[in-house]
C-alpha atoms as a PDB file:
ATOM      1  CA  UNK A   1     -20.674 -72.251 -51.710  1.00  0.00           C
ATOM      2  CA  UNK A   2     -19.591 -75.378 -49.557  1.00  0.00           C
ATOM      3  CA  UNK A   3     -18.154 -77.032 -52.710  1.00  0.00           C
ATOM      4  CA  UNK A   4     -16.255 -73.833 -54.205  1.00  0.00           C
ATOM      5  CA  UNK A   5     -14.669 -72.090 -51.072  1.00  0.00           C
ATOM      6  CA  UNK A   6     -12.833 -73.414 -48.240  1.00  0.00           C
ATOM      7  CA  UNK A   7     -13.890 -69.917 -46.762  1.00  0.00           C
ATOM      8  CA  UNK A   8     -17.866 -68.794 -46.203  1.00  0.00           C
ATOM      9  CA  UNK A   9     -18.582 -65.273 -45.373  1.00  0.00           C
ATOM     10  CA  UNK A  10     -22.394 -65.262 -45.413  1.00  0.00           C
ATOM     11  CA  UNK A  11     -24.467 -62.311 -43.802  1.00  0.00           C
ATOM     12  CA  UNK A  12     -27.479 -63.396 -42.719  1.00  0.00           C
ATOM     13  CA  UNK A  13     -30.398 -62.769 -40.190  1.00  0.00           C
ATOM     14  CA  UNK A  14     -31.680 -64.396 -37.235  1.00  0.00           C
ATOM     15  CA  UNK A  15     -35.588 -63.985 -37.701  1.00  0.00           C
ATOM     16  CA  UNK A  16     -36.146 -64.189 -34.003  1.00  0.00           C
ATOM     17  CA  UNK A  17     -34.251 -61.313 -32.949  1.00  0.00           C
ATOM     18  CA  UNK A  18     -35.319 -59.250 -36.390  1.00  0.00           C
ATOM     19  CA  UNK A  19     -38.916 -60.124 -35.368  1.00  0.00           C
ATOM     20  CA  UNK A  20     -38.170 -57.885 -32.311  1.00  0.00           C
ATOM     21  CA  UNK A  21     -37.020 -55.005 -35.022  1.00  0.00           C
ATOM     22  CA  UNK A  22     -40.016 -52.131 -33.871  1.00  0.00           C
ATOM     23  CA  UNK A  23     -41.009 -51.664 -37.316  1.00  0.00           C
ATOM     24  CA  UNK A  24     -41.268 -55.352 -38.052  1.00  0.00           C
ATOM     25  CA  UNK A  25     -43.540 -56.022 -34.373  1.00  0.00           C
ATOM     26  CA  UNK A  26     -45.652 -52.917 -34.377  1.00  0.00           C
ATOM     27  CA  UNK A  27     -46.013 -52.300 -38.040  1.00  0.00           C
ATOM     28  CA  UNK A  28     -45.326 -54.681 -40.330  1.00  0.00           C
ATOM     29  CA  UNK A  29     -45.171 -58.393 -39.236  1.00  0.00           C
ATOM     30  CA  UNK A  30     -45.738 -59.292 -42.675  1.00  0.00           C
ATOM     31  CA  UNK A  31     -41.970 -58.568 -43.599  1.00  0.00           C
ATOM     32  CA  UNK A  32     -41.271 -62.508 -41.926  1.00  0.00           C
ATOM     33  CA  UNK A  33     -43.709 -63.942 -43.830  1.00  0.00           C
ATOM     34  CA  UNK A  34     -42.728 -61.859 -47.277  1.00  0.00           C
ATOM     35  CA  UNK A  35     -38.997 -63.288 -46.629  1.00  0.00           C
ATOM     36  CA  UNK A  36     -39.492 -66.704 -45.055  1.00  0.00           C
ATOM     37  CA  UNK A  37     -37.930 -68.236 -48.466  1.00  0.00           C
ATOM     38  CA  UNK A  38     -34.740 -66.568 -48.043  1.00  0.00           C
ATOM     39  CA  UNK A  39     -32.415 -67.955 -46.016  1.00  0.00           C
ATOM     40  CA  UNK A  40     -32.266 -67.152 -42.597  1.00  0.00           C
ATOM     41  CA  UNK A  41     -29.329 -68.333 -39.860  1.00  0.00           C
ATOM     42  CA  UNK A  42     -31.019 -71.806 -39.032  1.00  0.00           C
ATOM     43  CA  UNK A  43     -30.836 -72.803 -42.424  1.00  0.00           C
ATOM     44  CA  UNK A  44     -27.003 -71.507 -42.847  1.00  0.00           C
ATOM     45  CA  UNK A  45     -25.414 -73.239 -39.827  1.00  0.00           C
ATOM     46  CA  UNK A  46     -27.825 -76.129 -40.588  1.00  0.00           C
ATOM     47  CA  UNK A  47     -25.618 -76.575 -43.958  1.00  0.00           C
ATOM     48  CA  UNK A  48     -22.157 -74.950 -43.386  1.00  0.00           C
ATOM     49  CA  UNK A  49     -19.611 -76.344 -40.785  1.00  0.00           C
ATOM     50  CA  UNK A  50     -19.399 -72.378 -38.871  1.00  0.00           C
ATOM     51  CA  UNK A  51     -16.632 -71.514 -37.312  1.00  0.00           C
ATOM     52  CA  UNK A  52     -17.899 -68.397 -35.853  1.00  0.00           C
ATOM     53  CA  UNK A  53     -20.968 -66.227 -35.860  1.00  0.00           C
ATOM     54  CA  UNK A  54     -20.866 -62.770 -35.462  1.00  0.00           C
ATOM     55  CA  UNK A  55     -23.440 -60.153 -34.283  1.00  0.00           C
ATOM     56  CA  UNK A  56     -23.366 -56.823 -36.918  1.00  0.00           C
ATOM     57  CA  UNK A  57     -24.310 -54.084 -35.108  1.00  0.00           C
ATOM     58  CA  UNK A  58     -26.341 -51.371 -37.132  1.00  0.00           C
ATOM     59  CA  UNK A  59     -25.098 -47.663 -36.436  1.00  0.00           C
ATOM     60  CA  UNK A  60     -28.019 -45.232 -35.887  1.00  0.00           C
ATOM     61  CA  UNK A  61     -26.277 -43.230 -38.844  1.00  0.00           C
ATOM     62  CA  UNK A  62     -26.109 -46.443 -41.426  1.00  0.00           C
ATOM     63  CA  UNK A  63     -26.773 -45.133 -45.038  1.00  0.00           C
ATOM     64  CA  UNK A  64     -26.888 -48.785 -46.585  1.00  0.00           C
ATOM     65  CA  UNK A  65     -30.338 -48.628 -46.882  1.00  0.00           C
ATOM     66  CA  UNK A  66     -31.487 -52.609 -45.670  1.00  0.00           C
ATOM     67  CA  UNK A  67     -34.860 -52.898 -43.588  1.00  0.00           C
ATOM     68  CA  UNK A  68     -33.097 -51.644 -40.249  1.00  0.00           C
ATOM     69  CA  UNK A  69     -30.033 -49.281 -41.487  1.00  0.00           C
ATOM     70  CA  UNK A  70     -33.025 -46.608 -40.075  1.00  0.00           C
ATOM     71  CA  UNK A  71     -33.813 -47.776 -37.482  1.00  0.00           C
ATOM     72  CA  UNK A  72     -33.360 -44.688 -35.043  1.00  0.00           C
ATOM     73  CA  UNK A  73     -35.038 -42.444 -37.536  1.00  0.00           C
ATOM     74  CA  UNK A  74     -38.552 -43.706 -38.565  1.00  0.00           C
ATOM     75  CA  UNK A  75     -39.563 -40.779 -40.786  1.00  0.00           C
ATOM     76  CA  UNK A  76     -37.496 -42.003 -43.256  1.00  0.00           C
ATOM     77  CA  UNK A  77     -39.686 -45.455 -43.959  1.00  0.00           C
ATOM     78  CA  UNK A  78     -42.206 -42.823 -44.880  1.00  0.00           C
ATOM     79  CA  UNK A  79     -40.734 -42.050 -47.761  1.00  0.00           C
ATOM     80  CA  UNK A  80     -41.849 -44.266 -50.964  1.00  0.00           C
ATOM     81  CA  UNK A  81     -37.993 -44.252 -52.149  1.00  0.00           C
ATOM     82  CA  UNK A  82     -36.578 -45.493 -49.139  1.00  0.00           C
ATOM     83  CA  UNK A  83     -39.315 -48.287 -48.621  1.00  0.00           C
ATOM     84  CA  UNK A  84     -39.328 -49.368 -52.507  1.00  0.00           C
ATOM     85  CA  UNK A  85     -35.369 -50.524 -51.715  1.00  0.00           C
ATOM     86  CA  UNK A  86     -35.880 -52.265 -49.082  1.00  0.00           C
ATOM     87  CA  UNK A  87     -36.750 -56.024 -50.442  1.00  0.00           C
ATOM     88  CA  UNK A  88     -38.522 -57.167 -46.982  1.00  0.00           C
ATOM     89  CA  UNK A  89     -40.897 -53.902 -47.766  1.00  0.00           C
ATOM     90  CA  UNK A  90     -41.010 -54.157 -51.214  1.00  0.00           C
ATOM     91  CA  UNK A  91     -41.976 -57.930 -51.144  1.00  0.00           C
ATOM     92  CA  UNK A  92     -45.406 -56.878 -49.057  1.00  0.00           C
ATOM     93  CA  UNK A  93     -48.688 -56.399 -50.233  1.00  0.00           C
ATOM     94  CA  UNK A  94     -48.524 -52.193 -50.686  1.00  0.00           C
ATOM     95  CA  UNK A  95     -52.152 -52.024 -49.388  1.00  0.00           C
ATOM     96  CA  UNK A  96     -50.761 -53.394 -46.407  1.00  0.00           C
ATOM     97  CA  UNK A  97     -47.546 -50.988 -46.257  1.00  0.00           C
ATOM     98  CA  UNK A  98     -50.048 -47.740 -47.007  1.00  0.00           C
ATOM     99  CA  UNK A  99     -51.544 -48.979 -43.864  1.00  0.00           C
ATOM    100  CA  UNK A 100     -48.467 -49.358 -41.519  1.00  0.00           C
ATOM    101  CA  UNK A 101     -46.725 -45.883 -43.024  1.00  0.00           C
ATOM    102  CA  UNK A 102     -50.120 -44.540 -42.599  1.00  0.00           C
ATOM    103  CA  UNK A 103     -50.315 -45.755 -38.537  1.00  0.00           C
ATOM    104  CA  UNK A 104     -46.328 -44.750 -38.259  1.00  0.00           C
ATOM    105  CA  UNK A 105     -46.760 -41.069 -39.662  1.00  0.00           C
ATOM    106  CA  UNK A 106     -49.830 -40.388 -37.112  1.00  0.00           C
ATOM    107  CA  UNK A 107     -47.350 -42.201 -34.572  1.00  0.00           C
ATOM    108  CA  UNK A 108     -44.559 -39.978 -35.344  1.00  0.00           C
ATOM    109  CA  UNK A 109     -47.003 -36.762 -35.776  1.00  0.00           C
ATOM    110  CA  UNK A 110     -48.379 -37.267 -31.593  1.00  0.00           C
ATOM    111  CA  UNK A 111     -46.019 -38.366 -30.259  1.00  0.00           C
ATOM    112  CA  UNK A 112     -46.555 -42.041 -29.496  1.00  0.00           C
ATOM    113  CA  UNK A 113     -43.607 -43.352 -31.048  1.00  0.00           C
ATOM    114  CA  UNK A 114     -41.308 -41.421 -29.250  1.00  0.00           C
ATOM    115  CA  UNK A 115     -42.560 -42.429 -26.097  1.00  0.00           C
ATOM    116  CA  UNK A 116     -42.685 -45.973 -27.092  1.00  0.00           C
ATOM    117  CA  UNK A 117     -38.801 -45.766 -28.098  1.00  0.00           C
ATOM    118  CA  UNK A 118     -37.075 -42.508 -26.751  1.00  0.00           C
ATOM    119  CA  UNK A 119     -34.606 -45.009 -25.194  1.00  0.00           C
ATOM    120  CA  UNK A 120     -33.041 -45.869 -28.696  1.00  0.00           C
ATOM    121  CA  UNK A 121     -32.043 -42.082 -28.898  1.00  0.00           C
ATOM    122  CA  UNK A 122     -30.060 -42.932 -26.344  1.00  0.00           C
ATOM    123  CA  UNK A 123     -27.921 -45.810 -28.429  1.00  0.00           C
ATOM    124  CA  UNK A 124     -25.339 -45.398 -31.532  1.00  0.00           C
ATOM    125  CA  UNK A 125     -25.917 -48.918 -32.595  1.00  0.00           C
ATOM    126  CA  UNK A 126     -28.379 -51.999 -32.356  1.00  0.00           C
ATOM    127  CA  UNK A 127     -28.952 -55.445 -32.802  1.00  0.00           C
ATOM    128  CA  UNK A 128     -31.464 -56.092 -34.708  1.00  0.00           C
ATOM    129  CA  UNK A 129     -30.588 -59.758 -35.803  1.00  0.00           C
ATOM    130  CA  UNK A 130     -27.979 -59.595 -38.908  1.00  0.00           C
ATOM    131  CA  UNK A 131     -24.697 -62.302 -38.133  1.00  0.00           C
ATOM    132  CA  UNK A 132     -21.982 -62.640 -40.053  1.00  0.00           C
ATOM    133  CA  UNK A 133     -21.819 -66.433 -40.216  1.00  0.00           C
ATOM    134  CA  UNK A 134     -17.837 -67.634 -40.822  1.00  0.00           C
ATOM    135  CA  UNK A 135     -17.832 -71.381 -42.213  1.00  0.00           C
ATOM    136  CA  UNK A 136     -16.135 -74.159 -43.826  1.00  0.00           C
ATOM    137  CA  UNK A 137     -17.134 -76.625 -45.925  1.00  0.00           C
ATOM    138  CA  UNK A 138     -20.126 -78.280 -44.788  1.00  0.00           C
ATOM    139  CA  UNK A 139     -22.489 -79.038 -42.000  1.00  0.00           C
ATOM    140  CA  UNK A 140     -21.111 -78.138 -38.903  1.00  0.00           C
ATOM    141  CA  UNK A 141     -22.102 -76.906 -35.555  1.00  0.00           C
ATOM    142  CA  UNK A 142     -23.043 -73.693 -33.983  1.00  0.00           C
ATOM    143  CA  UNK A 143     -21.264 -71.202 -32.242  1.00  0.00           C
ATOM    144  CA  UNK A 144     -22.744 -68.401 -29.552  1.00  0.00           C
ATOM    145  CA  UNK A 145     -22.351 -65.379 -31.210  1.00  0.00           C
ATOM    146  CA  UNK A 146     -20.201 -62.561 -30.431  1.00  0.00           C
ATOM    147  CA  UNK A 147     -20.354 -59.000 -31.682  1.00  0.00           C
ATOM    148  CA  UNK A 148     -18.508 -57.788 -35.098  1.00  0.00           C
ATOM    149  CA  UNK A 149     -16.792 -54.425 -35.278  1.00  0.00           C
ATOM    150  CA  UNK A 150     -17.710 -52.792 -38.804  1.00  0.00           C
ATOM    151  CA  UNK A 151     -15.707 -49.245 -38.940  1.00  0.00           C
END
């Protein structure tokens, strides 16, 4: 990208903060390790010069469908569908998944996620680690990031 654009608009994710993501810490770590080839925002800033790096917010109502678009309603990453496109999902071993969807429904059916989370009812949007990184050229430095407004 650095040698065909003066302007970079890459969104990207900062695996510390998506490592935080409930579904990723309580149910699925192995999402991190199923996507640590893709690139992640150490490796963009590393190889970009950024101007800017914005936080995305993710509305409790996002219909995009990436790993966290549902992030205030869990019952939908029970359904088969909605986990087969989602690449960090997909990318696990399904054994593995059948587990975690398996521990989530039984969380979901007593209770126990609720009272692990009721606070996110509370919220109409999250971070859960996607930045917009804006960049020119090559190799540069990094910026603290700052929130982006998506309508």
């Amino acid at each position: 990208m650095a040698r065909v654009s003066d302007l970079q608009l890459i969104l990207t994710w900062d695996a510390d903060v998506y490592s935080r993501f409930w579904l990723v810490e309580e149910y699925l770590p192995e999402i991190l390790q199923a996507e640590v080839d893709l690139p992640t925002l150490p490796y963009v800033t590393t190889r970009l010069t950024v101007r800017e790096i914005l936080v995305v917010p993710v509305p409790w109502d996002c219909t995009d469908g990436f790993c966290a678009a549902y992030w205030r309603r869990p019952e939908m990453y029970l359904d088969a569908g909605v986990r087969g496109a989602i690449s960090g999902i997909a990318r696990c071993d399904h054994d593995i998944v059948r587990r975690a969807m398996t521990r989530l429904e039984h969380d979901l059916h007593d209770g126990t996620w609720d009272r692990r989370h009721r606070r996110l009812g509370e919220r109409d949007e999250a971070d859960w680690g996607y930045r917009l990184v804006v960049a020119m050229g090559s190799r540069g430095t990094l910026r603290k990031p700052r929130q982006a407004r998506i309508g």
